[in-house]
PDBML (XML) file of the C-alpha atoms, coordinates in Angstrom:
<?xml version="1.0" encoding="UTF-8" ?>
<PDBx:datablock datablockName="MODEL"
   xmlns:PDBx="http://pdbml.pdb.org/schema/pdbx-v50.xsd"
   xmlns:xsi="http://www.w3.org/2001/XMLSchema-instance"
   xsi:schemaLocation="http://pdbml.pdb.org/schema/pdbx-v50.xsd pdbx-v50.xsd">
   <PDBx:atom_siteCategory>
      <PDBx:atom_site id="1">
         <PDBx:B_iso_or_equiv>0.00</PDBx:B_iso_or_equiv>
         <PDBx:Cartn_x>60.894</PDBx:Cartn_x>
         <PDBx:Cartn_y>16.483</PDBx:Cartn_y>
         <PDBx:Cartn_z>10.581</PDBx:Cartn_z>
         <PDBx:auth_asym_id>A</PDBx:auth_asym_id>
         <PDBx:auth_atom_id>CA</PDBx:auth_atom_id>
         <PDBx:auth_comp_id>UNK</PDBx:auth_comp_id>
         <PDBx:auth_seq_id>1</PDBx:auth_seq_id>
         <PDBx:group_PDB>ATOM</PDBx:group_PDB>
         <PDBx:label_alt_id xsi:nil="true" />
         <PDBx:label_asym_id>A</PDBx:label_asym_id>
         <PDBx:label_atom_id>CA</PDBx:label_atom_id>
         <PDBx:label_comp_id>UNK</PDBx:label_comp_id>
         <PDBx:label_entity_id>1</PDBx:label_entity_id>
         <PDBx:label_seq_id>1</PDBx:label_seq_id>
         <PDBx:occupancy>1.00</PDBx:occupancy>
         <PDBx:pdbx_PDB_model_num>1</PDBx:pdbx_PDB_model_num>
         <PDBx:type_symbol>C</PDBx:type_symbol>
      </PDBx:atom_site>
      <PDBx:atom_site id="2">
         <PDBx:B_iso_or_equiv>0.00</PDBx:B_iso_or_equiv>
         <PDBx:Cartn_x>61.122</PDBx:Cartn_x>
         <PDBx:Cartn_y>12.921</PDBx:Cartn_y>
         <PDBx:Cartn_z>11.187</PDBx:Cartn_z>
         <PDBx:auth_asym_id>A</PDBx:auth_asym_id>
         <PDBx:auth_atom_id>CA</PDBx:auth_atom_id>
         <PDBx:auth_comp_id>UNK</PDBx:auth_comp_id>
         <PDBx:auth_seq_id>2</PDBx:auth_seq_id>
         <PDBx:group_PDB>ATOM</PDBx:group_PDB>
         <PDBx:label_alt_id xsi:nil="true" />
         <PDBx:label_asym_id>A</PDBx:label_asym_id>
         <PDBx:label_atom_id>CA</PDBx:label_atom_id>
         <PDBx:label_comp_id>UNK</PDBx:label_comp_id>
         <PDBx:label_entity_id>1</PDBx:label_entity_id>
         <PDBx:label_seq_id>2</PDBx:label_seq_id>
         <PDBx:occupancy>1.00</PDBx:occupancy>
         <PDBx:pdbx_PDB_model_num>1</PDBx:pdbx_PDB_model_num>
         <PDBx:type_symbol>C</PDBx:type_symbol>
      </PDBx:atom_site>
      <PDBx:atom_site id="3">
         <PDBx:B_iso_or_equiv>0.00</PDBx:B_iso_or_equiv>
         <PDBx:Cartn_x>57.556</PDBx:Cartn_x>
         <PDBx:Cartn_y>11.521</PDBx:Cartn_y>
         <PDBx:Cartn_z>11.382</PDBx:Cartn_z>
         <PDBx:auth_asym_id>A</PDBx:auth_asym_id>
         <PDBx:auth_atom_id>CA</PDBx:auth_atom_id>
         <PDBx:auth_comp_id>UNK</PDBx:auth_comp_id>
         <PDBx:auth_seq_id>3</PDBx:auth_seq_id>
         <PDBx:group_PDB>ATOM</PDBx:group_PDB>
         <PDBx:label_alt_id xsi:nil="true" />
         <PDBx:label_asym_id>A</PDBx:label_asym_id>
         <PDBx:label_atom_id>CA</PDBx:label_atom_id>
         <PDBx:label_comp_id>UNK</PDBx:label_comp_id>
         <PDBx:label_entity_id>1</PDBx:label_entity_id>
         <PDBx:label_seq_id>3</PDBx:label_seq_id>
         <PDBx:occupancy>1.00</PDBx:occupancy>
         <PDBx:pdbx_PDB_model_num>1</PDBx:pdbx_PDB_model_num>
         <PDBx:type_symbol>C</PDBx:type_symbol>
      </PDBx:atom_site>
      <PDBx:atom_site id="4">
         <PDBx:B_iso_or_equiv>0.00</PDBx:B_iso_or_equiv>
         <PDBx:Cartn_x>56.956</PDBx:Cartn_x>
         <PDBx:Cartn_y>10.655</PDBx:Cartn_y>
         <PDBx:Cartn_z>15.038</PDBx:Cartn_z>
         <PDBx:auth_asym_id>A</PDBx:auth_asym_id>
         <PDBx:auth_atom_id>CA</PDBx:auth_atom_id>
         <PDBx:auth_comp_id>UNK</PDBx:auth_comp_id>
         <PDBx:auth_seq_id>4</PDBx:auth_seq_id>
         <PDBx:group_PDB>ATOM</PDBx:group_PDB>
         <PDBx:label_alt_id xsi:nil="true" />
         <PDBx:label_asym_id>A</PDBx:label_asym_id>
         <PDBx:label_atom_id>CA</PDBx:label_atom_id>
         <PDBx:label_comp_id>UNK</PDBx:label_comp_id>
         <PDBx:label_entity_id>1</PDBx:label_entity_id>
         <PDBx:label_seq_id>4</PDBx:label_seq_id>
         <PDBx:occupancy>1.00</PDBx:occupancy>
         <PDBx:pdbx_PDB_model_num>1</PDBx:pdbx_PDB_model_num>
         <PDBx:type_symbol>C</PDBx:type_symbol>
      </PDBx:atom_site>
      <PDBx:atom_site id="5">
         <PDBx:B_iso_or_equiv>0.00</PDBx:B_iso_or_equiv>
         <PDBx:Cartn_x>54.766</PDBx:Cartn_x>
         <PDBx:Cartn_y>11.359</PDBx:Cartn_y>
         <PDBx:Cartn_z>18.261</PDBx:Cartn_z>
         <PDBx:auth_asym_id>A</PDBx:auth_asym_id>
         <PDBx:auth_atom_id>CA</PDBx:auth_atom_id>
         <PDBx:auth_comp_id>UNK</PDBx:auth_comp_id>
         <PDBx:auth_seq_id>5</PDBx:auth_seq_id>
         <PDBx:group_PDB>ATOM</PDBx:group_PDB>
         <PDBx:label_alt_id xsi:nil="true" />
         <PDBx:label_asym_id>A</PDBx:label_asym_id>
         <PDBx:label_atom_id>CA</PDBx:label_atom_id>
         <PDBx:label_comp_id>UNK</PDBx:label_comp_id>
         <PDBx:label_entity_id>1</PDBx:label_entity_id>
         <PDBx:label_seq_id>5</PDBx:label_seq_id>
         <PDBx:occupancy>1.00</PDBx:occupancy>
         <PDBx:pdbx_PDB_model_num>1</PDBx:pdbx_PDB_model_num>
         <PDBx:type_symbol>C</PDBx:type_symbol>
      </PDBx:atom_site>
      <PDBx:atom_site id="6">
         <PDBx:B_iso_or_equiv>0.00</PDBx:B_iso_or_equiv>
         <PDBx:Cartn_x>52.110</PDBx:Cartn_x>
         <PDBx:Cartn_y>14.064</PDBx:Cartn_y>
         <PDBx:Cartn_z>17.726</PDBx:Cartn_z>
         <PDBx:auth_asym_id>A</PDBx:auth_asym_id>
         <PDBx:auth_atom_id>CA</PDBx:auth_atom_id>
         <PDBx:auth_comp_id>UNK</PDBx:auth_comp_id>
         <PDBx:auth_seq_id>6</PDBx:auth_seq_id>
         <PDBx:group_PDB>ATOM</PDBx:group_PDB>
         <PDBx:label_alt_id xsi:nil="true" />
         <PDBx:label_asym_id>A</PDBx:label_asym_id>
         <PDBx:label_atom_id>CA</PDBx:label_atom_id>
         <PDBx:label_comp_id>UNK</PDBx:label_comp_id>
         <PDBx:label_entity_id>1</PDBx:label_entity_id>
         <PDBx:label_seq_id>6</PDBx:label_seq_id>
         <PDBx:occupancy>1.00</PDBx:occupancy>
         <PDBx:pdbx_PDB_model_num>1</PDBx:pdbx_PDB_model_num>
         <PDBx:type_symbol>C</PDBx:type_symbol>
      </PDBx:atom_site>
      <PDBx:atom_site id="7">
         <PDBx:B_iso_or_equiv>0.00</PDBx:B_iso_or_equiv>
         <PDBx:Cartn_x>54.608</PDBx:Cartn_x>
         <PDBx:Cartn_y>15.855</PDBx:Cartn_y>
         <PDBx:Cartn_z>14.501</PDBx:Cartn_z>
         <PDBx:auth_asym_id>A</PDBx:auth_asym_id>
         <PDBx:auth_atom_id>CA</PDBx:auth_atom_id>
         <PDBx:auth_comp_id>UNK</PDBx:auth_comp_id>
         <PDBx:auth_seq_id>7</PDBx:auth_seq_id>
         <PDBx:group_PDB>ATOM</PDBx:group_PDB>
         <PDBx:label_alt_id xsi:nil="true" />
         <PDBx:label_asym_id>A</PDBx:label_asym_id>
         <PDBx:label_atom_id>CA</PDBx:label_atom_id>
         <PDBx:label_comp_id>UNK</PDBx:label_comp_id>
         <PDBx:label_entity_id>1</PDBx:label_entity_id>
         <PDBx:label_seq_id>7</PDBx:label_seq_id>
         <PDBx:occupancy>1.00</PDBx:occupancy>
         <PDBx:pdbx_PDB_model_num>1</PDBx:pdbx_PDB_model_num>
         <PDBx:type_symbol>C</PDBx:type_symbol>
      </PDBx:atom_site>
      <PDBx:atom_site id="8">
         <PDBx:B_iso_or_equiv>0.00</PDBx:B_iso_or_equiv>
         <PDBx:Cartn_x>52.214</PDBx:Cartn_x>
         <PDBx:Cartn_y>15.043</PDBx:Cartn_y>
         <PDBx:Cartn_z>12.138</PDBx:Cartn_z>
         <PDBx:auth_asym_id>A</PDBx:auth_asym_id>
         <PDBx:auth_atom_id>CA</PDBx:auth_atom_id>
         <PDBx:auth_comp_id>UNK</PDBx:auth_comp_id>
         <PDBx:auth_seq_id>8</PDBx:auth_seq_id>
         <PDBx:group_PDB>ATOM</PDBx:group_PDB>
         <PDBx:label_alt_id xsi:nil="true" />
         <PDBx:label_asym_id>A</PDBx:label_asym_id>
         <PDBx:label_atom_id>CA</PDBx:label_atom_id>
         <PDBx:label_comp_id>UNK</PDBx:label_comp_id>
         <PDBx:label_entity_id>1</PDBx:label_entity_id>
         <PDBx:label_seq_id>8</PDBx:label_seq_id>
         <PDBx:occupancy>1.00</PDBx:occupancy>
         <PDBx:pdbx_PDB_model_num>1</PDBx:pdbx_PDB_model_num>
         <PDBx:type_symbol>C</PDBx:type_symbol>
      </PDBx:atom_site>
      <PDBx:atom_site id="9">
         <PDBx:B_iso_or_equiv>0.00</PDBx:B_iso_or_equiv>
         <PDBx:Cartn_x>49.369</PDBx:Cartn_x>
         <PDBx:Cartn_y>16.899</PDBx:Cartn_y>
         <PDBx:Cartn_z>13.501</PDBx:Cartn_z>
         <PDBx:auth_asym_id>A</PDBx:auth_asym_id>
         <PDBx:auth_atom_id>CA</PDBx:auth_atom_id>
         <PDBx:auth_comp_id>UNK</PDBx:auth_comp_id>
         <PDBx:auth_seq_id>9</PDBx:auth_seq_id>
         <PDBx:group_PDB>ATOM</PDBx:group_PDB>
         <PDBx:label_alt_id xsi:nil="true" />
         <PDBx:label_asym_id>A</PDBx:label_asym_id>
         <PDBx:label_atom_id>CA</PDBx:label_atom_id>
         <PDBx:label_comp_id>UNK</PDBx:label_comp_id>
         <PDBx:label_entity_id>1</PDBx:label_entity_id>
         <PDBx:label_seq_id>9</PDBx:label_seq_id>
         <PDBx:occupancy>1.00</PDBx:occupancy>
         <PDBx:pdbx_PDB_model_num>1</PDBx:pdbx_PDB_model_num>
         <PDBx:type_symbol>C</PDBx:type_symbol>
      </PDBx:atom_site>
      <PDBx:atom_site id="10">
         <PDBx:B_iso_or_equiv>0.00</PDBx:B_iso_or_equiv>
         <PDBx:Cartn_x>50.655</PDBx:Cartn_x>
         <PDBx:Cartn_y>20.319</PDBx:Cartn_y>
         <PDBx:Cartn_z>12.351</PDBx:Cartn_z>
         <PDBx:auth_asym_id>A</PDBx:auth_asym_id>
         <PDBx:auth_atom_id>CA</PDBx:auth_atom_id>
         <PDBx:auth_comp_id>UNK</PDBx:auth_comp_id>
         <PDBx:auth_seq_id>10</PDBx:auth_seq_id>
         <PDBx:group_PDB>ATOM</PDBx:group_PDB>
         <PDBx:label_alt_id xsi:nil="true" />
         <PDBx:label_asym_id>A</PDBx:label_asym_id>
         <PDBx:label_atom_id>CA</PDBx:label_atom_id>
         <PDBx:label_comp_id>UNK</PDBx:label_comp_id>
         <PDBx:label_entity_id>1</PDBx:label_entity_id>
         <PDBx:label_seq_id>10</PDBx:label_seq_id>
         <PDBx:occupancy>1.00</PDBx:occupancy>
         <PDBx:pdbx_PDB_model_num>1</PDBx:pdbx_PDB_model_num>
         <PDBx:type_symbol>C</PDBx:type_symbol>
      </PDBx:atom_site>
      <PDBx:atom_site id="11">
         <PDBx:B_iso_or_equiv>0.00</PDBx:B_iso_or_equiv>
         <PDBx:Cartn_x>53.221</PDBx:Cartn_x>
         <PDBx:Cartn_y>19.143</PDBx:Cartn_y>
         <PDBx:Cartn_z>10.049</PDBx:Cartn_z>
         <PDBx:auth_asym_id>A</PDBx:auth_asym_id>
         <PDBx:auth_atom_id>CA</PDBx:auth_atom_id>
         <PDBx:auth_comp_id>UNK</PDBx:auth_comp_id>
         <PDBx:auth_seq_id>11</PDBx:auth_seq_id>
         <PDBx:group_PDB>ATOM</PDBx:group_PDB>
         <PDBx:label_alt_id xsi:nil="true" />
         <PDBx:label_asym_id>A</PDBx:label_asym_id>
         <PDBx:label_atom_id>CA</PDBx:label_atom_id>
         <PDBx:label_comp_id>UNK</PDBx:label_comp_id>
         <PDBx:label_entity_id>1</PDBx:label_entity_id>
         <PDBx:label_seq_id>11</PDBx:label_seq_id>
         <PDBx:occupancy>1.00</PDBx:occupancy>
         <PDBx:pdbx_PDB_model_num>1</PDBx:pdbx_PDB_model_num>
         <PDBx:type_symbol>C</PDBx:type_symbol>
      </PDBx:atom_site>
      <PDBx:atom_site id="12">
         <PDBx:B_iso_or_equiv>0.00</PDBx:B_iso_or_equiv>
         <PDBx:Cartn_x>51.444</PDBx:Cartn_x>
         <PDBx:Cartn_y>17.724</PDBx:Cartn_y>
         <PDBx:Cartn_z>6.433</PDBx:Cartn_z>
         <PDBx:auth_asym_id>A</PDBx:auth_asym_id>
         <PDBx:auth_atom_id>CA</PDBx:auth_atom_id>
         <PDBx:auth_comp_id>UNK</PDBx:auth_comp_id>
         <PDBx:auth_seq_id>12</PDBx:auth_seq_id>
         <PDBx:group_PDB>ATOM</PDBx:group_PDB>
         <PDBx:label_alt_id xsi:nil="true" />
         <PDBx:label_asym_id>A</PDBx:label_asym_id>
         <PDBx:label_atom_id>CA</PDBx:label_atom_id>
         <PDBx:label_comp_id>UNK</PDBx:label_comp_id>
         <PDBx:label_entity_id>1</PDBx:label_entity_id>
         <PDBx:label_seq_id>12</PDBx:label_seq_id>
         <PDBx:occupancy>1.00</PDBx:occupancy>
         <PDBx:pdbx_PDB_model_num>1</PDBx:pdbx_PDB_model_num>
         <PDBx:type_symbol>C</PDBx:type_symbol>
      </PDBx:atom_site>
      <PDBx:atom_site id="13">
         <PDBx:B_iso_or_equiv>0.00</PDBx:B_iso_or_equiv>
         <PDBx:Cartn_x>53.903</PDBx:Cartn_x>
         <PDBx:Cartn_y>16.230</PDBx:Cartn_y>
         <PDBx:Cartn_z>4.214</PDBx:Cartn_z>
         <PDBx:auth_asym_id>A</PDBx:auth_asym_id>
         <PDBx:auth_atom_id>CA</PDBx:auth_atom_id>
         <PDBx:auth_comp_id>UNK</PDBx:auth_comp_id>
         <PDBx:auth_seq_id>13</PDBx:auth_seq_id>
         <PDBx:group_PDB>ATOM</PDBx:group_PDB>
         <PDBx:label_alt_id xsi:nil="true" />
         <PDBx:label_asym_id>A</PDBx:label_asym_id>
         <PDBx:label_atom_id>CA</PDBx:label_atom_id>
         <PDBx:label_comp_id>UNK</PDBx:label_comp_id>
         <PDBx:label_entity_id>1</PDBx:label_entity_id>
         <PDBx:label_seq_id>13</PDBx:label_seq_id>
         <PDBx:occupancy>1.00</PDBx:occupancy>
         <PDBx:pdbx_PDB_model_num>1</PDBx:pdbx_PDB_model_num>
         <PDBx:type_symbol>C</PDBx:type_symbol>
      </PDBx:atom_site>
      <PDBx:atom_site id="14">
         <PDBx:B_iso_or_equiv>0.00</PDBx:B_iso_or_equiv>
         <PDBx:Cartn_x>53.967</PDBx:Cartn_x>
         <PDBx:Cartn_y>17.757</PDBx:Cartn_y>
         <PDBx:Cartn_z>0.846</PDBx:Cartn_z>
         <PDBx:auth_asym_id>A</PDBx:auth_asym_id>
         <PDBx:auth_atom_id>CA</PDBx:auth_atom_id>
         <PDBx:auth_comp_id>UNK</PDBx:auth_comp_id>
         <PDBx:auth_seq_id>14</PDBx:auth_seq_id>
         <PDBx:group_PDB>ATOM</PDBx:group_PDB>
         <PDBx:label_alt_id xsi:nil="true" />
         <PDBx:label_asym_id>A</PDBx:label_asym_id>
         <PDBx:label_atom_id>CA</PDBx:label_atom_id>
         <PDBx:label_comp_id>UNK</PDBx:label_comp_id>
         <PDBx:label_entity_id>1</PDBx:label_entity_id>
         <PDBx:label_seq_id>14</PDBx:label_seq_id>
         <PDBx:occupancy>1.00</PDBx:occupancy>
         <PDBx:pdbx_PDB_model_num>1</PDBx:pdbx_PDB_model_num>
         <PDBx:type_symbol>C</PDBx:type_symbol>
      </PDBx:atom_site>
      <PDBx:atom_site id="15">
         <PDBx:B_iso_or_equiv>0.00</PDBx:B_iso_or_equiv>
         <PDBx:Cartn_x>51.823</PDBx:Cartn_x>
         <PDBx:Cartn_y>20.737</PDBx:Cartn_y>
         <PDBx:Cartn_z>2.380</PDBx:Cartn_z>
         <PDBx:auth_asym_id>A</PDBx:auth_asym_id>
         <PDBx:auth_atom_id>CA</PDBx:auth_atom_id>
         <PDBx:auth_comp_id>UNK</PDBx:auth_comp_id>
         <PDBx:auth_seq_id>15</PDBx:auth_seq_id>
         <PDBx:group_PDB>ATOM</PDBx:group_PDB>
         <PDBx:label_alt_id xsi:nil="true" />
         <PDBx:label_asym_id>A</PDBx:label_asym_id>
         <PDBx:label_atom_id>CA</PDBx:label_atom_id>
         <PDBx:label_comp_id>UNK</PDBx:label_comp_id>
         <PDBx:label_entity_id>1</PDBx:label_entity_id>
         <PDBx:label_seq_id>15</PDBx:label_seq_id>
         <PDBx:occupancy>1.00</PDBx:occupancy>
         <PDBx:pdbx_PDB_model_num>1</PDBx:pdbx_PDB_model_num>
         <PDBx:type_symbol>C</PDBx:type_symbol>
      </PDBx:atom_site>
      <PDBx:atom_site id="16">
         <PDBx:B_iso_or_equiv>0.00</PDBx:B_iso_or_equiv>
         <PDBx:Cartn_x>53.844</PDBx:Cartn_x>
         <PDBx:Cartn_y>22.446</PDBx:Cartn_y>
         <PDBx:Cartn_z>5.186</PDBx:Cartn_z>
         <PDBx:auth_asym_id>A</PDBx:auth_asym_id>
         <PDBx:auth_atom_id>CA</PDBx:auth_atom_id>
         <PDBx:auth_comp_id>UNK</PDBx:auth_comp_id>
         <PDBx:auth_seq_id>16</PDBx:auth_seq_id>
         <PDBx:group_PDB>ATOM</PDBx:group_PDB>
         <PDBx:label_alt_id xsi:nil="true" />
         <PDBx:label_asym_id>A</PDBx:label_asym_id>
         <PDBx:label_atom_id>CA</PDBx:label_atom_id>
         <PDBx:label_comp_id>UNK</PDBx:label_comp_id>
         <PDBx:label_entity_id>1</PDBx:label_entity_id>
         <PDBx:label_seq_id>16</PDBx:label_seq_id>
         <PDBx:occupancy>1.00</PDBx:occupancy>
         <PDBx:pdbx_PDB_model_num>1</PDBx:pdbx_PDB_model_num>
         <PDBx:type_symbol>C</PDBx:type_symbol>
      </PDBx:atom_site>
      <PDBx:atom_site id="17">
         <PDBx:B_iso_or_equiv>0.00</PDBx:B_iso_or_equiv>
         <PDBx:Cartn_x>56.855</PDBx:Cartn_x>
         <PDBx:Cartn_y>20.808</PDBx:Cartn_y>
         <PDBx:Cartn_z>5.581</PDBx:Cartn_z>
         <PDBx:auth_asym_id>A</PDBx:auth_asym_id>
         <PDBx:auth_atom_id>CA</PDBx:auth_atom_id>
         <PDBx:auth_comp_id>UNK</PDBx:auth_comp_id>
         <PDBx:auth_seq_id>17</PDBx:auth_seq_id>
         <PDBx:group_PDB>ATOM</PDBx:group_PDB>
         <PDBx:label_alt_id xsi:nil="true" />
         <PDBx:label_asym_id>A</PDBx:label_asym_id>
         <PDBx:label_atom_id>CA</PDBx:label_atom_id>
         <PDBx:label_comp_id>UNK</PDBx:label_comp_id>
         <PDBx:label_entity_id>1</PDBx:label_entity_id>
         <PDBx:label_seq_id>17</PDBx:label_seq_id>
         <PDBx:occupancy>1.00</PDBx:occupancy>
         <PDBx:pdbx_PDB_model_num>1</PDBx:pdbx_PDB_model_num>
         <PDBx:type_symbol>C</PDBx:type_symbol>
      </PDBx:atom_site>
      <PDBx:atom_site id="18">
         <PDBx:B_iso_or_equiv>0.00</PDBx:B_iso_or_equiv>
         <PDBx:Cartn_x>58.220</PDBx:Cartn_x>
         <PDBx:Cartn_y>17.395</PDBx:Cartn_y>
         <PDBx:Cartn_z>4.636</PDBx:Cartn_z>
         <PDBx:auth_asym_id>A</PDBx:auth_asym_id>
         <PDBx:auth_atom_id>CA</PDBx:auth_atom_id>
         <PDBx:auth_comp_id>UNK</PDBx:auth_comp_id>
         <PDBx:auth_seq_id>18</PDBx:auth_seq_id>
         <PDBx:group_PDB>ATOM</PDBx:group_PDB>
         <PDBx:label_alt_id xsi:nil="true" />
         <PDBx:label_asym_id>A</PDBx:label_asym_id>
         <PDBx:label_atom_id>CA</PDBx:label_atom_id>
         <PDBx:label_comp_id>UNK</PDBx:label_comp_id>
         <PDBx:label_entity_id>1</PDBx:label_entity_id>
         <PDBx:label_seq_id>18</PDBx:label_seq_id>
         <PDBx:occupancy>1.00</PDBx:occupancy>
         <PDBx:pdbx_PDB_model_num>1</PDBx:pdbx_PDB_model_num>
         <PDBx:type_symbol>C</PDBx:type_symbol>
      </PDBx:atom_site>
      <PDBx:atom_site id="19">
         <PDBx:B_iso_or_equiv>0.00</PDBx:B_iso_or_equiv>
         <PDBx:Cartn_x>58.108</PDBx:Cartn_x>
         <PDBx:Cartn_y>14.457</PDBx:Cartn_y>
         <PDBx:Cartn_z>6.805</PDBx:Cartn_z>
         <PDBx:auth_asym_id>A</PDBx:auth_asym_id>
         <PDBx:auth_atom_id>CA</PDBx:auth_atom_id>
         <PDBx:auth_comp_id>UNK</PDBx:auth_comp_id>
         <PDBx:auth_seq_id>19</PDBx:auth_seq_id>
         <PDBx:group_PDB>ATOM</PDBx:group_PDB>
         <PDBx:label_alt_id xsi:nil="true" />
         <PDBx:label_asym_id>A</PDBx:label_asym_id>
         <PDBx:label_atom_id>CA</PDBx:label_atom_id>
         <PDBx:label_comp_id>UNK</PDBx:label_comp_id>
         <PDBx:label_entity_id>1</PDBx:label_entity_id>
         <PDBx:label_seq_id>19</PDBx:label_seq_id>
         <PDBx:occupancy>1.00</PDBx:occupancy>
         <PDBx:pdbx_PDB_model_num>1</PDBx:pdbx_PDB_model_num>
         <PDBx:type_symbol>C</PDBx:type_symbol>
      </PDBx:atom_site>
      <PDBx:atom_site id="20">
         <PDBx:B_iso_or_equiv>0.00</PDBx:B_iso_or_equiv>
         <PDBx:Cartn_x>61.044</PDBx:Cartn_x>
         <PDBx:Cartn_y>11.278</PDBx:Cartn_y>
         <PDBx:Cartn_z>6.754</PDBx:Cartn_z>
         <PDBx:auth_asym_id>A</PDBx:auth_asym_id>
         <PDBx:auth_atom_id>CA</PDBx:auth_atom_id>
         <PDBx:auth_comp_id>UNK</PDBx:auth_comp_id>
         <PDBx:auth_seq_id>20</PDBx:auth_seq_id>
         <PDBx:group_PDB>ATOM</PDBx:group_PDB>
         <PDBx:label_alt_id xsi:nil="true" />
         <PDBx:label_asym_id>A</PDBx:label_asym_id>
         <PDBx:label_atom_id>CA</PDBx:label_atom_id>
         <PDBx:label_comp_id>UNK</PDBx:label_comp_id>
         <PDBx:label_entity_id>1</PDBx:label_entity_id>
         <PDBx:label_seq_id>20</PDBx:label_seq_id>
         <PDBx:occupancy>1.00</PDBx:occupancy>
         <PDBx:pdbx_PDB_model_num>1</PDBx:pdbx_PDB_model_num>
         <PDBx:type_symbol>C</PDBx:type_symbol>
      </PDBx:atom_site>
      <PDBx:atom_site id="21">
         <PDBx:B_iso_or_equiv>0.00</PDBx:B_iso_or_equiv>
         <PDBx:Cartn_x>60.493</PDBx:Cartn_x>
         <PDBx:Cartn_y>8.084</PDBx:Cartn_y>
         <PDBx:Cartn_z>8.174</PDBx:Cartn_z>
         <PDBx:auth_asym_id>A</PDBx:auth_asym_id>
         <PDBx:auth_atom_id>CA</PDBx:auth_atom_id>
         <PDBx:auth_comp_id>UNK</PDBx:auth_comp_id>
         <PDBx:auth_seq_id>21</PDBx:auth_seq_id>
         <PDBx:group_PDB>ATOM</PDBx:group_PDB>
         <PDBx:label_alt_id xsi:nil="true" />
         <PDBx:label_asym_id>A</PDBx:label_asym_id>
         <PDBx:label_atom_id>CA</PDBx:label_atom_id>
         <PDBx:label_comp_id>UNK</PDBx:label_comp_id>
         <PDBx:label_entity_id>1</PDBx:label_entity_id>
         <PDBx:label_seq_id>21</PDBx:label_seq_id>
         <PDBx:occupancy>1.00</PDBx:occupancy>
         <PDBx:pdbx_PDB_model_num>1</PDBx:pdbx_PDB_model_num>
         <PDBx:type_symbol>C</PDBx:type_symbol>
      </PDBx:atom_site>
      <PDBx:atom_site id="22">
         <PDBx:B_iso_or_equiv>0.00</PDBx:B_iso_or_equiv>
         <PDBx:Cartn_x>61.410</PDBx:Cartn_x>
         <PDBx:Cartn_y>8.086</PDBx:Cartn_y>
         <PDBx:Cartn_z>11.815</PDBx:Cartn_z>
         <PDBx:auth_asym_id>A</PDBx:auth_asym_id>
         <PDBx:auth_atom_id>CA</PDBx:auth_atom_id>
         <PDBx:auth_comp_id>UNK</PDBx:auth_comp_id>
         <PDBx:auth_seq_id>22</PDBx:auth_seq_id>
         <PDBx:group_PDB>ATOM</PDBx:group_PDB>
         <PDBx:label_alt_id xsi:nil="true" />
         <PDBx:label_asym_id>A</PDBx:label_asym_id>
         <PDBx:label_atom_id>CA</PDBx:label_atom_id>
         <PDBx:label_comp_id>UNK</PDBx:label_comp_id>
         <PDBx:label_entity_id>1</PDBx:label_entity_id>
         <PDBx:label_seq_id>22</PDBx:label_seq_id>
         <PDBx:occupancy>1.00</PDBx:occupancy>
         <PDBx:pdbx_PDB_model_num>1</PDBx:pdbx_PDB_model_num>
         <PDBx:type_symbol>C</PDBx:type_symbol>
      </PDBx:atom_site>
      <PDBx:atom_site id="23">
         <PDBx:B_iso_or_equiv>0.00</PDBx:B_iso_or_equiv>
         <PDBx:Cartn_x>65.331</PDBx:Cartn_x>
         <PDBx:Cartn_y>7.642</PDBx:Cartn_y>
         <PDBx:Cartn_z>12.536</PDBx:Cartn_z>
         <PDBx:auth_asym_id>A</PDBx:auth_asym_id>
         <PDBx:auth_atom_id>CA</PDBx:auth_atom_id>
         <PDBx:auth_comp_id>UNK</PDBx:auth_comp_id>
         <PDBx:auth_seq_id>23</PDBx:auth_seq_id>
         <PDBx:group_PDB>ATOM</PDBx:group_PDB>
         <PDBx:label_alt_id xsi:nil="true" />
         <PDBx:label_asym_id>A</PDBx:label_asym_id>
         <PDBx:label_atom_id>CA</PDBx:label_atom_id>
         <PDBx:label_comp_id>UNK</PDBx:label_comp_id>
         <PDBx:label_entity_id>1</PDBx:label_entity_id>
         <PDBx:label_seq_id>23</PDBx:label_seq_id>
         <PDBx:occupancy>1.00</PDBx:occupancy>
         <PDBx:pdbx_PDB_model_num>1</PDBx:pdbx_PDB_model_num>
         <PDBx:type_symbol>C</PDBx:type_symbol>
      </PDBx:atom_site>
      <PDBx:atom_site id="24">
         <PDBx:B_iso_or_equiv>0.00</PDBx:B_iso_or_equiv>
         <PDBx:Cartn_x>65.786</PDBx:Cartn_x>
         <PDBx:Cartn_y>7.176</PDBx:Cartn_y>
         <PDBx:Cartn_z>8.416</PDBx:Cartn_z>
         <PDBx:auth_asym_id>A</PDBx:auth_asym_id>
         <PDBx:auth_atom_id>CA</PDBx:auth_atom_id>
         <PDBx:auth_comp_id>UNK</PDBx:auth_comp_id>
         <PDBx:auth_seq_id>24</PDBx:auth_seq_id>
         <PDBx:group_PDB>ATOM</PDBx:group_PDB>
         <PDBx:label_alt_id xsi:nil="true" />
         <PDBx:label_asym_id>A</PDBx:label_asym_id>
         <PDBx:label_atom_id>CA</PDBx:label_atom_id>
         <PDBx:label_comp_id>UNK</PDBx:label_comp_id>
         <PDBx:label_entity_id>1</PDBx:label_entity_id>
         <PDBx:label_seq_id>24</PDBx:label_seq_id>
         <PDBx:occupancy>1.00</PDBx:occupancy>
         <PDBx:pdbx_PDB_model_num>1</PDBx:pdbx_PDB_model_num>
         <PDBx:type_symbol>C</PDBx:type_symbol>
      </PDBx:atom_site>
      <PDBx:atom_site id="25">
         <PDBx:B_iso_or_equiv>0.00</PDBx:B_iso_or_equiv>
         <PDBx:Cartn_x>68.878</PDBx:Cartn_x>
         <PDBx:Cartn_y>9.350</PDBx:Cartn_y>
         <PDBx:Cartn_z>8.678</PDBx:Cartn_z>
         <PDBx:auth_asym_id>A</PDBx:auth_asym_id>
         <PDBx:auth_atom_id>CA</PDBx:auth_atom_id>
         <PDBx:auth_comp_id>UNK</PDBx:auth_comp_id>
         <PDBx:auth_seq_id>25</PDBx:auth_seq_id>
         <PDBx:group_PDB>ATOM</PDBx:group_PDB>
         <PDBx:label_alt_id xsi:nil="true" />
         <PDBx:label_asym_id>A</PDBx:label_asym_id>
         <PDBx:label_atom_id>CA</PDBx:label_atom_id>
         <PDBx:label_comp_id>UNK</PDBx:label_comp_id>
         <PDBx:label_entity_id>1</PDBx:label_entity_id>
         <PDBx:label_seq_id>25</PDBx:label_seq_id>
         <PDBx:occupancy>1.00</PDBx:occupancy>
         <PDBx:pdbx_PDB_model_num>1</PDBx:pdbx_PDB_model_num>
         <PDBx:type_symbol>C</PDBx:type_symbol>
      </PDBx:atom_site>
   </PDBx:atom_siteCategory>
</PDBx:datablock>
């Protein structure tokens, strides 16, 4: 997911899921 809004409070990068800076296609 892109890292924005309330994503990051179930999505831990490097845990569940990985996270990219917002719009950094």
């Amino acid at each position: 997911a892109f890292r924005t809004g309330g994503i990051p409070d179930w999505l831990v990068n490097e845990e569940n899921g990985l996270l990219a800076p917002s719009l950094d296609v």
